[in-house]
Protein backbone atom coordinates (compact mmCIF):
# COMPACT_ATOMS: atom_id res chain seq x y z
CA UNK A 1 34.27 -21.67 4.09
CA UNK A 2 32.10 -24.81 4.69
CA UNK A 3 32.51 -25.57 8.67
CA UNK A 4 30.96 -28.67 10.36
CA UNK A 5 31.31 -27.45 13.51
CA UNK A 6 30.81 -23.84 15.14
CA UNK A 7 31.71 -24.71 18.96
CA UNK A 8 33.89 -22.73 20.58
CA UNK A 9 33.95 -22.65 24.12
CA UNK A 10 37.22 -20.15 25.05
CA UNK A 11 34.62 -17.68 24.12
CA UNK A 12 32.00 -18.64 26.66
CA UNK A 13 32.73 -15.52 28.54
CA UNK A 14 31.55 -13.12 25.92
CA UNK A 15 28.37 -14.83 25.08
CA UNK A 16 27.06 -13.36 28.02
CA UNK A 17 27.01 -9.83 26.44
CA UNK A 18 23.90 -8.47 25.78
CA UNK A 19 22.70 -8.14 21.81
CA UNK A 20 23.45 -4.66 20.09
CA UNK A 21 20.99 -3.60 18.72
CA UNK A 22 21.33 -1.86 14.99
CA UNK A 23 18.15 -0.39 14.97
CA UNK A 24 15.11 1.30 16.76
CA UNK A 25 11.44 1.71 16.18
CA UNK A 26 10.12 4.81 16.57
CA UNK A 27 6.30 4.71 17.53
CA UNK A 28 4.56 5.42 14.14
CA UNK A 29 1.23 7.32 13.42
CA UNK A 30 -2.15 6.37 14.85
CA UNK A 31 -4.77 4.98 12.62
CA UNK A 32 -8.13 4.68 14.02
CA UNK A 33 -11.49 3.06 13.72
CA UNK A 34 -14.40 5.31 13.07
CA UNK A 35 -15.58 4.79 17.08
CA UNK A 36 -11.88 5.72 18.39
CA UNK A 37 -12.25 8.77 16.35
CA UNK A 38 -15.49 9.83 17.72
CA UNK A 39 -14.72 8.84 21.18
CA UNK A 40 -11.18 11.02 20.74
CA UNK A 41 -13.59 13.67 19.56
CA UNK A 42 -15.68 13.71 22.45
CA UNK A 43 -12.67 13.71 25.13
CA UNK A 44 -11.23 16.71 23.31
CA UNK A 45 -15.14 18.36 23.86
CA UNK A 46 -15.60 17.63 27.16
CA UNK A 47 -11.73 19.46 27.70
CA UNK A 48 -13.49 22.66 26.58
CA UNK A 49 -13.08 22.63 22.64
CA UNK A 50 -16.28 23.17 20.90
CA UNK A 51 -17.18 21.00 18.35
CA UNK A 52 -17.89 24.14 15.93
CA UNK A 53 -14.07 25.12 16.37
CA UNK A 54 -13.54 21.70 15.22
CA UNK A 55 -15.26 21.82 12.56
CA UNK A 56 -14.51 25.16 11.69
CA UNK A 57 -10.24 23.70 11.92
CA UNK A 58 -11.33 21.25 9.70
CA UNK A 59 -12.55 23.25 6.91
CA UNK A 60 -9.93 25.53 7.52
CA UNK A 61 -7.19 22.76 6.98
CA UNK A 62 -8.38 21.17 3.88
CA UNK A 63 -9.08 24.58 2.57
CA UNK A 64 -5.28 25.05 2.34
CA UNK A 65 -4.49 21.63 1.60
CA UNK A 66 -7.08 21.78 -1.63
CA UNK A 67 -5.33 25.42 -2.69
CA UNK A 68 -1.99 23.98 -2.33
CA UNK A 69 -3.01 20.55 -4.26
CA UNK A 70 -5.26 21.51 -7.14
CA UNK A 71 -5.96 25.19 -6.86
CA UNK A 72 -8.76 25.66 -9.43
CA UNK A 73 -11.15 28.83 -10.45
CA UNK A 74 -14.33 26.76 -9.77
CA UNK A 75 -15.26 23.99 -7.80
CA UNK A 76 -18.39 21.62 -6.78
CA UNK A 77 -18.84 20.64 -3.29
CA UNK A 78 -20.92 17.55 -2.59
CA UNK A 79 -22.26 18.04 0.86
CA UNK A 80 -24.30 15.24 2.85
CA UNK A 81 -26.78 15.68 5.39
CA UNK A 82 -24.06 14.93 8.31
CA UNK A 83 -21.24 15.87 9.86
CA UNK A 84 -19.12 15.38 6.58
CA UNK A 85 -21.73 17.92 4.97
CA UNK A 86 -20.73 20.61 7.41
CA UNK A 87 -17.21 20.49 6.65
CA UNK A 88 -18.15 20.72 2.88
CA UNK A 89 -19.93 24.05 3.26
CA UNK A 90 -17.35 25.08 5.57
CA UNK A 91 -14.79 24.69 2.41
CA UNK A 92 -17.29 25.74 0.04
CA UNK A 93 -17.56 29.28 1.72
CA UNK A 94 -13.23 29.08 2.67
CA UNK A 95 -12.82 28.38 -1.41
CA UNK A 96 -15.49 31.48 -2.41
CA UNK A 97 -13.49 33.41 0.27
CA UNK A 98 -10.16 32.32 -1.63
CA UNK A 99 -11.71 33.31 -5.35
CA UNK A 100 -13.18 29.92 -6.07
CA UNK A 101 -15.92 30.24 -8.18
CA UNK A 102 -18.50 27.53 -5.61
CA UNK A 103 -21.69 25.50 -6.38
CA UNK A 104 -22.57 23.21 -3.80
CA UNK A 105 -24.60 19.81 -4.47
CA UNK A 106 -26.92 18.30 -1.30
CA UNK A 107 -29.15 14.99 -1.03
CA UNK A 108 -29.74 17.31 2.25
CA UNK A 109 -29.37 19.76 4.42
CA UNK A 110 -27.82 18.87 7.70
CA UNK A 111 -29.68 19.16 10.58
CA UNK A 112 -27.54 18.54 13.75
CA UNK A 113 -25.16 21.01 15.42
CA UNK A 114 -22.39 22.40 13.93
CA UNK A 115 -22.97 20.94 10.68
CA UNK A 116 -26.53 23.00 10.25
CA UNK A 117 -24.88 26.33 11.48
CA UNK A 118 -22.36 25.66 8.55
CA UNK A 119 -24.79 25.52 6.18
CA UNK A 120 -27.12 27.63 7.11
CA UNK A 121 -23.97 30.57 6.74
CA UNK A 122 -23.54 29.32 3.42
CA UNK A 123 -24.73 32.00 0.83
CA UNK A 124 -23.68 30.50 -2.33
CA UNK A 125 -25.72 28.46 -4.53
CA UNK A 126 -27.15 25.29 -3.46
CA UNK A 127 -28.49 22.78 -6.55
CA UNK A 128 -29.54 19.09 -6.27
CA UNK A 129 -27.84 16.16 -7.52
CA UNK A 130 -29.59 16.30 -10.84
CA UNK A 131 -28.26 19.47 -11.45
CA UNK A 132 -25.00 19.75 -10.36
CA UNK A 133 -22.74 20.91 -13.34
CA UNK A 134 -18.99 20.15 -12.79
CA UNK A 135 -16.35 22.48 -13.70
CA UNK A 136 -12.87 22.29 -12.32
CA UNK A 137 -12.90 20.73 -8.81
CA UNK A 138 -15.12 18.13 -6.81
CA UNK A 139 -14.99 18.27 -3.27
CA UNK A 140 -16.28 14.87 -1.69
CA UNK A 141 -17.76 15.91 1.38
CA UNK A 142 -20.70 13.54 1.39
CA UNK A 143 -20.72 10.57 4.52
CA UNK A 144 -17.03 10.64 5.32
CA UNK A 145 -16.39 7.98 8.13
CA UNK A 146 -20.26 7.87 8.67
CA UNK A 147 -21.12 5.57 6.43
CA UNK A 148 -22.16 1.73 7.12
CA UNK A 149 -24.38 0.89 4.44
CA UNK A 150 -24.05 0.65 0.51
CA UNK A 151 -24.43 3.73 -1.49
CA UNK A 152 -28.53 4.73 -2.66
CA UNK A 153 -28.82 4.59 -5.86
CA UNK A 154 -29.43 8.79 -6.11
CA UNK A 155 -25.70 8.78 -4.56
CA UNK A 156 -24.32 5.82 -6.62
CA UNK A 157 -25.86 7.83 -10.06
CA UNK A 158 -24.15 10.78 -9.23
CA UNK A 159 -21.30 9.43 -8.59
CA UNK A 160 -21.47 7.39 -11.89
CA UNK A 161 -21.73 10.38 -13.97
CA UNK A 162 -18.93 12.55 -12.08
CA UNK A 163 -16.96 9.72 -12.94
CA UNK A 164 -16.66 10.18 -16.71
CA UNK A 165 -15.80 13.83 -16.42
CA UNK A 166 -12.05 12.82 -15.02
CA UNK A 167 -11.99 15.92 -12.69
CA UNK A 168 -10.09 16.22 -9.92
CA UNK A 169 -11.49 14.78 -6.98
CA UNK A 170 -10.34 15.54 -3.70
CA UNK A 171 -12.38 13.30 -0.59
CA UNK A 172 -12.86 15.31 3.11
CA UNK A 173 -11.83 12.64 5.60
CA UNK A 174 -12.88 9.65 3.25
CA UNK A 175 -14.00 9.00 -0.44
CA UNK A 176 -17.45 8.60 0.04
CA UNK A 177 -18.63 5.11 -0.26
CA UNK A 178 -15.70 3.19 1.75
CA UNK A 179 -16.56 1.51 5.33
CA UNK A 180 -13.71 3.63 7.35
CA UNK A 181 -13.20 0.77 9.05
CA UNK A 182 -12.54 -1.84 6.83
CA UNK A 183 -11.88 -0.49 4.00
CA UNK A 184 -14.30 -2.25 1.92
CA UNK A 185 -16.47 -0.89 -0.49
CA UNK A 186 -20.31 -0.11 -0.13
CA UNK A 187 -20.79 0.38 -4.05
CA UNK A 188 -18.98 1.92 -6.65
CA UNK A 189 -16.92 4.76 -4.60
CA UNK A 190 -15.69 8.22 -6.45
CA UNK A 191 -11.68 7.55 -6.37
CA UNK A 192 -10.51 10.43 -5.40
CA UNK A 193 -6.82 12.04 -6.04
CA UNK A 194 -6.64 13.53 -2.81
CA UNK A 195 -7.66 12.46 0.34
CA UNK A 196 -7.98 14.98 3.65
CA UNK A 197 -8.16 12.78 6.93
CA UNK A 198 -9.16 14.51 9.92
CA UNK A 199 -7.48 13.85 13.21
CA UNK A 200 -6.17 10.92 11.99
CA UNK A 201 -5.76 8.50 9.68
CA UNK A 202 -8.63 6.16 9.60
CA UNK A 203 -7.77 2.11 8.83
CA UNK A 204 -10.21 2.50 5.53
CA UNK A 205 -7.30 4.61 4.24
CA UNK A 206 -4.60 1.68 4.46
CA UNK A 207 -7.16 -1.23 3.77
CA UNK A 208 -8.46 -2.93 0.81
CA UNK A 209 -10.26 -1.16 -1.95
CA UNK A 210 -10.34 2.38 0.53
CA UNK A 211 -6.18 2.17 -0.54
CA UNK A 212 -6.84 2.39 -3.81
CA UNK A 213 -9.60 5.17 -3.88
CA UNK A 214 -7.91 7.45 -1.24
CA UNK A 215 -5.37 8.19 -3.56
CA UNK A 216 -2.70 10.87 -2.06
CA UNK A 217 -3.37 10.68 1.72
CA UNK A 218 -2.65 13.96 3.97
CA UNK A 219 -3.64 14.40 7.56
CA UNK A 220 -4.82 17.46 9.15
CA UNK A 221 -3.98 18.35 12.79
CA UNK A 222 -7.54 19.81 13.93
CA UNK A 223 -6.64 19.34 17.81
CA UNK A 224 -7.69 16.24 18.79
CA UNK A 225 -5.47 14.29 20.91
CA UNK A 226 -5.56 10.19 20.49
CA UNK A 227 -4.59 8.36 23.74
CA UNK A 228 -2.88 5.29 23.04
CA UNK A 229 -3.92 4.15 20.00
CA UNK A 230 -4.54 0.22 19.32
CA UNK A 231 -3.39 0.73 15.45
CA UNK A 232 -0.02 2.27 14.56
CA UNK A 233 1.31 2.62 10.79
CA UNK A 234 4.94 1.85 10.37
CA UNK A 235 7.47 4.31 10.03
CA UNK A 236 11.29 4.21 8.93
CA UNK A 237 13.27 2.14 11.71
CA UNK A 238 16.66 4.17 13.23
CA UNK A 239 19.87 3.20 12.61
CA UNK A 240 22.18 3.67 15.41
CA UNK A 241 25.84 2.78 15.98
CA UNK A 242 27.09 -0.21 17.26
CA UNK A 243 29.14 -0.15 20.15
CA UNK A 244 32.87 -0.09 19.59
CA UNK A 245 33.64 -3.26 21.57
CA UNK A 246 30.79 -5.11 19.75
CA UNK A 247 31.71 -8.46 17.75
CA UNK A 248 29.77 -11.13 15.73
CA UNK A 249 27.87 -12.86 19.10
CA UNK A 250 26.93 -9.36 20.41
CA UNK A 251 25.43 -8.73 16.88
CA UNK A 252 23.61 -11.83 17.54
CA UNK A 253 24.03 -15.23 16.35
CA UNK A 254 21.11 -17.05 14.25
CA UNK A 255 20.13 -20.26 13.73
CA UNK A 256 18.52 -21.35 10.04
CA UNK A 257 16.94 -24.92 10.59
CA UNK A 258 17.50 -26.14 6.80
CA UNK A 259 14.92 -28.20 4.93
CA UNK A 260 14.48 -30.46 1.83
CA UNK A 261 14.09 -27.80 -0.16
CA UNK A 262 17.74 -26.13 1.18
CA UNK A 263 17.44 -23.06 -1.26
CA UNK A 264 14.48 -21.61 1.03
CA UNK A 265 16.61 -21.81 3.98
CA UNK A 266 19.48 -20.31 2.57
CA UNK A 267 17.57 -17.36 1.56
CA UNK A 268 16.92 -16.75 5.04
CA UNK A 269 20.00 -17.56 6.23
CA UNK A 270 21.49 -14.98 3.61
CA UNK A 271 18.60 -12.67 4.59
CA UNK A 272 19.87 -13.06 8.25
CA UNK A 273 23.09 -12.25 7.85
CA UNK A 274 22.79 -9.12 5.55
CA UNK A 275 20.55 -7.66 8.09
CA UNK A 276 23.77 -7.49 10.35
CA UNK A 277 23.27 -10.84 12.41
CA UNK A 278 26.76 -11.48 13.72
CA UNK A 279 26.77 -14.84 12.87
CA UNK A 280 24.65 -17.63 11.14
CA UNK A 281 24.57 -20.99 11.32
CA UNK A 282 22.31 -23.39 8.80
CA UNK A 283 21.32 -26.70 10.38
CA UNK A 284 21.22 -29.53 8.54
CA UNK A 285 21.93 -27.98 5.44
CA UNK A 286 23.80 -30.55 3.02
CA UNK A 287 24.50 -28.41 0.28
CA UNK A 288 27.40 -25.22 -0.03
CA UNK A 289 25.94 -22.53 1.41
CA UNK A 290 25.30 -19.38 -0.27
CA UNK A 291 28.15 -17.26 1.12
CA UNK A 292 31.14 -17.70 2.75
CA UNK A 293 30.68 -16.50 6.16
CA UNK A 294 27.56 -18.55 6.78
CA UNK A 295 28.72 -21.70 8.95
CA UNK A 296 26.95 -25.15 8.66
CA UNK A 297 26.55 -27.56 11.72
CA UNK A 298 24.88 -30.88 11.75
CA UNK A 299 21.55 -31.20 13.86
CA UNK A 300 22.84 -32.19 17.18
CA UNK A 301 25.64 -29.72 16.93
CA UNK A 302 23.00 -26.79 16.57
CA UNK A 303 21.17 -28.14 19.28
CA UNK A 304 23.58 -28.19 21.45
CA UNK A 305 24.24 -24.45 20.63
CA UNK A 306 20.96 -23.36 21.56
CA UNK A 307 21.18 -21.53 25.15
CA UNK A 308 24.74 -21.02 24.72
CA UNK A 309 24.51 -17.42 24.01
CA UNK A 310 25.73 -18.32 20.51
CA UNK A 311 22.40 -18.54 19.20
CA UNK A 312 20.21 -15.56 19.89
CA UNK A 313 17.19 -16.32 17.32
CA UNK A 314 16.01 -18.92 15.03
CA UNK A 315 14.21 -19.23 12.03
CA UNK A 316 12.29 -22.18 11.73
CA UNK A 317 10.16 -22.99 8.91
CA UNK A 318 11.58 -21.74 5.27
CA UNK A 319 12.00 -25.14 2.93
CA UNK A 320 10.65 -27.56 5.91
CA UNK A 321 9.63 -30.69 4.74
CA UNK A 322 6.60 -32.32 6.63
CA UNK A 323 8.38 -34.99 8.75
CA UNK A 324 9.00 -36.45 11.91
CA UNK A 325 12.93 -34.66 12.29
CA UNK A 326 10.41 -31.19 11.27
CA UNK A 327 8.52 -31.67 14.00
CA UNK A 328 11.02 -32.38 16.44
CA UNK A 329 13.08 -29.53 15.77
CA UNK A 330 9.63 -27.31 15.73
CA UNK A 331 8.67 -28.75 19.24
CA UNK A 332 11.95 -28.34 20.76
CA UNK A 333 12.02 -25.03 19.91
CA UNK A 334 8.75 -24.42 21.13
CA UNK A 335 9.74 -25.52 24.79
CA UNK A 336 12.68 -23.33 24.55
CA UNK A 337 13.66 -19.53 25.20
CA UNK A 338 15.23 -18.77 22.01
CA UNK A 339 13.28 -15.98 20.19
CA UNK A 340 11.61 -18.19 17.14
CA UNK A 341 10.84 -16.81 13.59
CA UNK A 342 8.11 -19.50 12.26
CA UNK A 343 7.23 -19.58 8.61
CA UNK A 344 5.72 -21.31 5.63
CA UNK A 345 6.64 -25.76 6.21
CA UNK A 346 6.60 -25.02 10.24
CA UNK A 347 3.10 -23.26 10.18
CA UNK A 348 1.69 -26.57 8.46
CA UNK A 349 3.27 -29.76 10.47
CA UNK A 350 0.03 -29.49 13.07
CA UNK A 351 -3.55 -29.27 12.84
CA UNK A 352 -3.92 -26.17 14.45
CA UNK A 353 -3.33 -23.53 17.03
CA UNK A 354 -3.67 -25.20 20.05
CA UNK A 355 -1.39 -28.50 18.71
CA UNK A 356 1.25 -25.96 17.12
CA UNK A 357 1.53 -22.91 20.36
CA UNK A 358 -0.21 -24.75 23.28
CA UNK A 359 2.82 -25.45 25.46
CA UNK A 360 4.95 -23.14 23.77
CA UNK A 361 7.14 -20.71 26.09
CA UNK A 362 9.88 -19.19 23.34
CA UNK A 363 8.67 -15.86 22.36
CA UNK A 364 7.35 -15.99 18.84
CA UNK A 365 7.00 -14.08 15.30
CA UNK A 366 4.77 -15.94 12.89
CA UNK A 367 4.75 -14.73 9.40
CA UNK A 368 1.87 -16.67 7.56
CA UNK A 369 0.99 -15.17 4.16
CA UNK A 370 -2.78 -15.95 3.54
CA UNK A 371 -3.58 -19.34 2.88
CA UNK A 372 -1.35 -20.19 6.07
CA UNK A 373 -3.38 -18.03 8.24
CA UNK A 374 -6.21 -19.35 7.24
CA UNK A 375 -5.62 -23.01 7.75
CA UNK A 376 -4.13 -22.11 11.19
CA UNK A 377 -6.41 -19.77 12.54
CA UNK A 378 -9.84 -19.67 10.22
CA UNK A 379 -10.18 -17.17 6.91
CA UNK A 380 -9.66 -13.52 8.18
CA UNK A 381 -12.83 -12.47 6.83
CA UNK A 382 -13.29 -8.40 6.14
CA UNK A 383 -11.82 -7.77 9.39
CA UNK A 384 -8.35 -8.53 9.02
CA UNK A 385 -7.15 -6.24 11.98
CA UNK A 386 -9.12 -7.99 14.27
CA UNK A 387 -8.63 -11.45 12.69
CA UNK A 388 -4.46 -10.93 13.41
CA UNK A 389 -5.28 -9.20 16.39
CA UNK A 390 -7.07 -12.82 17.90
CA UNK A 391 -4.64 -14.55 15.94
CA UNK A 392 -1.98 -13.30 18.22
CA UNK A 393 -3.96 -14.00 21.18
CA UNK A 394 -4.16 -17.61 20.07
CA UNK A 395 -0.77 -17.84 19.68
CA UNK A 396 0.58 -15.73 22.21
CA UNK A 397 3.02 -14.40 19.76
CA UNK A 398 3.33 -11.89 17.12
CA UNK A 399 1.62 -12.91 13.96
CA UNK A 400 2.74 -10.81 10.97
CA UNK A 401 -0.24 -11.62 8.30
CA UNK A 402 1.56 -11.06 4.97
CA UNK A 403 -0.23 -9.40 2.12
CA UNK A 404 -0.55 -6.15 0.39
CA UNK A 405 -1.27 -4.25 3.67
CA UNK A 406 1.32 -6.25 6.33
CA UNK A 407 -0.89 -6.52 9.58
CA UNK A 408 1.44 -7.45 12.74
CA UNK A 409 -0.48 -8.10 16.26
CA UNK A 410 1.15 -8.85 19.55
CA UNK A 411 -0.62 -10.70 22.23
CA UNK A 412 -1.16 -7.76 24.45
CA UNK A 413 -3.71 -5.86 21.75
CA UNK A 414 -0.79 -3.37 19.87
CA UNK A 415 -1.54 -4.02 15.94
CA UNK A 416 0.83 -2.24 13.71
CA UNK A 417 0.27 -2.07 9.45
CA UNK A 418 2.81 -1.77 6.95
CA UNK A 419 1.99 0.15 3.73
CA UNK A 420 6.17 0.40 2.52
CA UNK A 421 6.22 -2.10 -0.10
CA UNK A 422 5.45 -3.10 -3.75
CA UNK A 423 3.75 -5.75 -5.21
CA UNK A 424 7.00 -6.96 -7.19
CA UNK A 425 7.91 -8.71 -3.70
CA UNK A 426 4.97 -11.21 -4.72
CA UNK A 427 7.49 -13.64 -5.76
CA UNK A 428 8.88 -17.58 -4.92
CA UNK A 429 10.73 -16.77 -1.59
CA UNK A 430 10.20 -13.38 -0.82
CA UNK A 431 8.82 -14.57 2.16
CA UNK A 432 11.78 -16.67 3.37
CA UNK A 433 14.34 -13.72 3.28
CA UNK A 434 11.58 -11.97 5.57
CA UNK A 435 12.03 -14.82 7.66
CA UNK A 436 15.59 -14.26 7.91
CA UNK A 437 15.31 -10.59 8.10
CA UNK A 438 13.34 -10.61 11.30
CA UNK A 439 15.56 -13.44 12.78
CA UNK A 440 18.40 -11.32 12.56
CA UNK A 441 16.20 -8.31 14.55
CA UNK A 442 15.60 -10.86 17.05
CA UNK A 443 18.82 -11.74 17.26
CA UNK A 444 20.33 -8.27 17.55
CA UNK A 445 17.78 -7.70 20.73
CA UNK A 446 14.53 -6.23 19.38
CA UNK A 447 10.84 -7.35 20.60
CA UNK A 448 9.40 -9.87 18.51
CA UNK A 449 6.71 -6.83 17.98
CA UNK A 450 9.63 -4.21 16.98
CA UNK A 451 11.38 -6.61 15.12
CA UNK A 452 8.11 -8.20 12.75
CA UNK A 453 7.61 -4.31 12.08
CA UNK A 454 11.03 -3.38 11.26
CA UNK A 455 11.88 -6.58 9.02
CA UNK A 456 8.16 -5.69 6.86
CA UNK A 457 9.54 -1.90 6.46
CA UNK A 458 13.29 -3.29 5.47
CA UNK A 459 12.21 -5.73 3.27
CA UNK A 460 9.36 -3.36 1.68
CA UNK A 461 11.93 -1.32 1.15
CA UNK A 462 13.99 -3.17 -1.03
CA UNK A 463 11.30 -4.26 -3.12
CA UNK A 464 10.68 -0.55 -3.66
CA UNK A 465 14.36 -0.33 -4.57
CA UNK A 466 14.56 -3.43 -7.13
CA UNK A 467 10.95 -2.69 -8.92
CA UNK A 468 10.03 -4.54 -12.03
CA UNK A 469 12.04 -8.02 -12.85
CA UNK A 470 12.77 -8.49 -8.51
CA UNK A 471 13.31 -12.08 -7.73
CA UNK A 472 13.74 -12.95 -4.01
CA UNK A 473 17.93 -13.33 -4.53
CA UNK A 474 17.71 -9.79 -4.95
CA UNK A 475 16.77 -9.00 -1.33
CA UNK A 476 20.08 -10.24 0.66
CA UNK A 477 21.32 -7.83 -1.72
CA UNK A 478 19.57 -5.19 -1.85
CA UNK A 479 19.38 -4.88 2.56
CA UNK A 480 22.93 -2.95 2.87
CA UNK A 481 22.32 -0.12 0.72
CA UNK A 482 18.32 -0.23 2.71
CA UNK A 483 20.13 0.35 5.81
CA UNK A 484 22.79 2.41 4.76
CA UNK A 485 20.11 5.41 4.05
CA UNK A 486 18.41 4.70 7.02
């Protein structure tokens, strides 16, 4: 049903209703810089917990984690001269306790307390790099989060050669020759299988080439408590009932400002309403839309549906072409207070940040993938926490940087990541039914920060579900059974 107009004033009363709300976030796990860990660390010290017990939990924990993942008849622990060493001879003497057959490699003993009481228990065998003989197991327990700087070439040639024996290779708190940080490599790391985190998990876990070498990621609860976190990885969104008295403008009405290129729009729109939007309305659109129940209106009839209560969010951005009626749709709904989705054509009309947000009001999601980010707000460099984080500052909205780790940052510091997804969603308008997916969160009464993190989990989620062949189309589809096993 093609409609040209969607007024409809006898229902003026219930616009007034607030949205209902389909789902909730749930706060999800910390993940924390190498310095939060420490500092987490030292509160947990000064409370009256030794640092030996924490080590001593640590060893403990992986101990059973390693038995439960690989359990092997002989193992060799590489142990560096810090921290990271001590836990190593700490498993090395939990594993010979256990029946593990135990050599232990070190560049060096370690020297600083607990780590030197560790090894100095350790009555096992201790040989250098040059002679360490693999046979089963390797324990990476070499720099952990420790390290800053790339690998020495002793390190790197060991490495090298453990390599080629395709043993199992599980990593204590981080494969050894990843910034914990960033994620970034500082040579040629030792991928491991398994990866133990301690505490928490750190962001070099989640981020670039530390994602790929941490392999299977547990964390082990040594006793450290983590006050308020900046980073949070996101976790399954909660579907709740809707209200029995609810109907389509409670559920949240959303506007799809339609572009030249009208297929990118409807995508969202489509997007929009699958994700349980009440009702959606494509402006300017001049083509059939793509299902029924999605209502058309010309451009002055959507505008004058904005503060009505008939439109609760819009999604500005999929399919826009770069002219003038662009950028007065994009500046009108700037000055306004409907929550605003902004994507792909509406991230390019202006030069940059200050032109595009700097007498914005309407509380904002921004979903650039990365060439859009970086014409906006400058390449994100290795840092691309911090580089959304300012992003968002900039702004002063939510800026959801798209890419194989999802990075969302709200003005007020909270940075969430999203690992839920596949790289089959790397596809022509993926990121317009994202766009539609979070307008319809917005719409139904989330944050802009709840919603950008649930709509990168949903739509992750059906890219997991379609796999190889996925074309954006796929998603609209896909989004009932995604929230039907939520």
């Amino acid at each position: 049903m093609v409609v040209t107009s969607v007024r409809d004033e006898d229902k003026s009363a219930l616009w007034s209703h607030d949205a209902a709300a389909m789902l909730t976030m749930r706060p999800g796990p910390p993940v924390v810089t190498a310095a939060e860990m420490r500092a987490a660390e030292a509160v947990t010290i000064a409370g009256g917990v030794t640092a030996a017990l924490l080590m001593d939990r640590a060893a403990a924990a992986a101990t059973r984690a390693i038995l439960h993942f690989a359990p092997a008849r002989s193992a060799l622990v590489l142990c560096g001269p810090g921290n990271n060493g001590g836990d190593g001879f700490g498993v090395a003497a939990r594993l010979r306790a256990a029946g593990v057959d135990v050599q232990v490699a070190a560049m060096a003993l370690p020297q600083t307390q607990p780590a030197a009481d560790f090894a100095a228990r350790w009555a096992g065998p201790i040989v250098s790099f040059a002679d360490a003989t693999p046979d089963g197991l390797i324990v990476d327990a070499l720099f952990g989060t420790g390290l800053t700087r790339p690998l020495g070439a002793e390190v790197q040639a060991l490495l090298n050669r453990l390599r080629t024996d395709r043993r199992t290779v599980v990593a204590l708190d981080m494969p050894s020759g990843i910034d914990s940080d960033t994620g970034a490599a500082l040579g040629d790391p030792l991928a491991a299988d398994l990866t133990i985190a301690f505490g928490a998990r750190k962001r070099g876990h989640l981020l670039g080439d530390g994602r790929r070498a941490s392999g299977r990621l547990v964390v082990a609860d040594i006793g450290i408590a983590l006050d308020a976190p900046q980073l949070r990885h996101i976790v399954r969104p909660k579907l709740q009932a809707l209200a029995d008295d609810s109907h389509k403008y409670t559920r949240g009405g959303v506007l799809v400002i339609a572009g030249a290129a009208q297929g990118a729009a409807q995508l969202a729109a489509l997007a929009a309403l699958r994700t349980g939007a009440g009702a959606v309305t494509l402006a300017g659109s001049q083509q059939r839309p793509p299902a029924d129940a999605i209502m058309t209106a010309g451009d002055d009839e959507a505008l004058a549906l904005l503060g009505t209560g008939k439109i609760r969010a819009v999604a500005c951005g999929p399919g826009l072409a770069d002219a003038q009626r662009s950028r007065d749709w994009l500046l009108r709904l700037l000055g306004g207070a409907t929550p605003l989705v902004l994507d792909a054509g509406a991230l390019a009309l202006f030069d940059g940040p200050q032109d595009l947000f700097g007498n914005a009001v309407a509380p904002l999601v921004l979903t650039p993938h990365a060439g859009e980010f970086a014409r906006l707000f400058g390449p994100p460099g290795p840092d691309r926490v911090a580089a959304v984080r300012a992003a968002a500052v900039v702004s002063r909205g939510v800026v959801l940087l798209k890419g194989r780790e999802t990075i969302i940052a709200a003005p007020d510091g909270q940075v969430a990541m999203n690992t839920h997804a596949t790289p089959w969603l790397a596809t022509a308008g993926s990121g317009d039914a994202l766009t539609g997916i979070i307008a319809a969160l917005l719409a139904q009464g989330l944050t802009p920060f709840e919603a950008a993190q649930a709509g990168a989990w949903l739509h992750g989620d059906a890219g997991l579900r379609s796999g190889a062949g996925m074309i954006a189309d796929d998603i609209p589809r896909l989004l009932p059974l995604v929230l039907s096993e939520l």
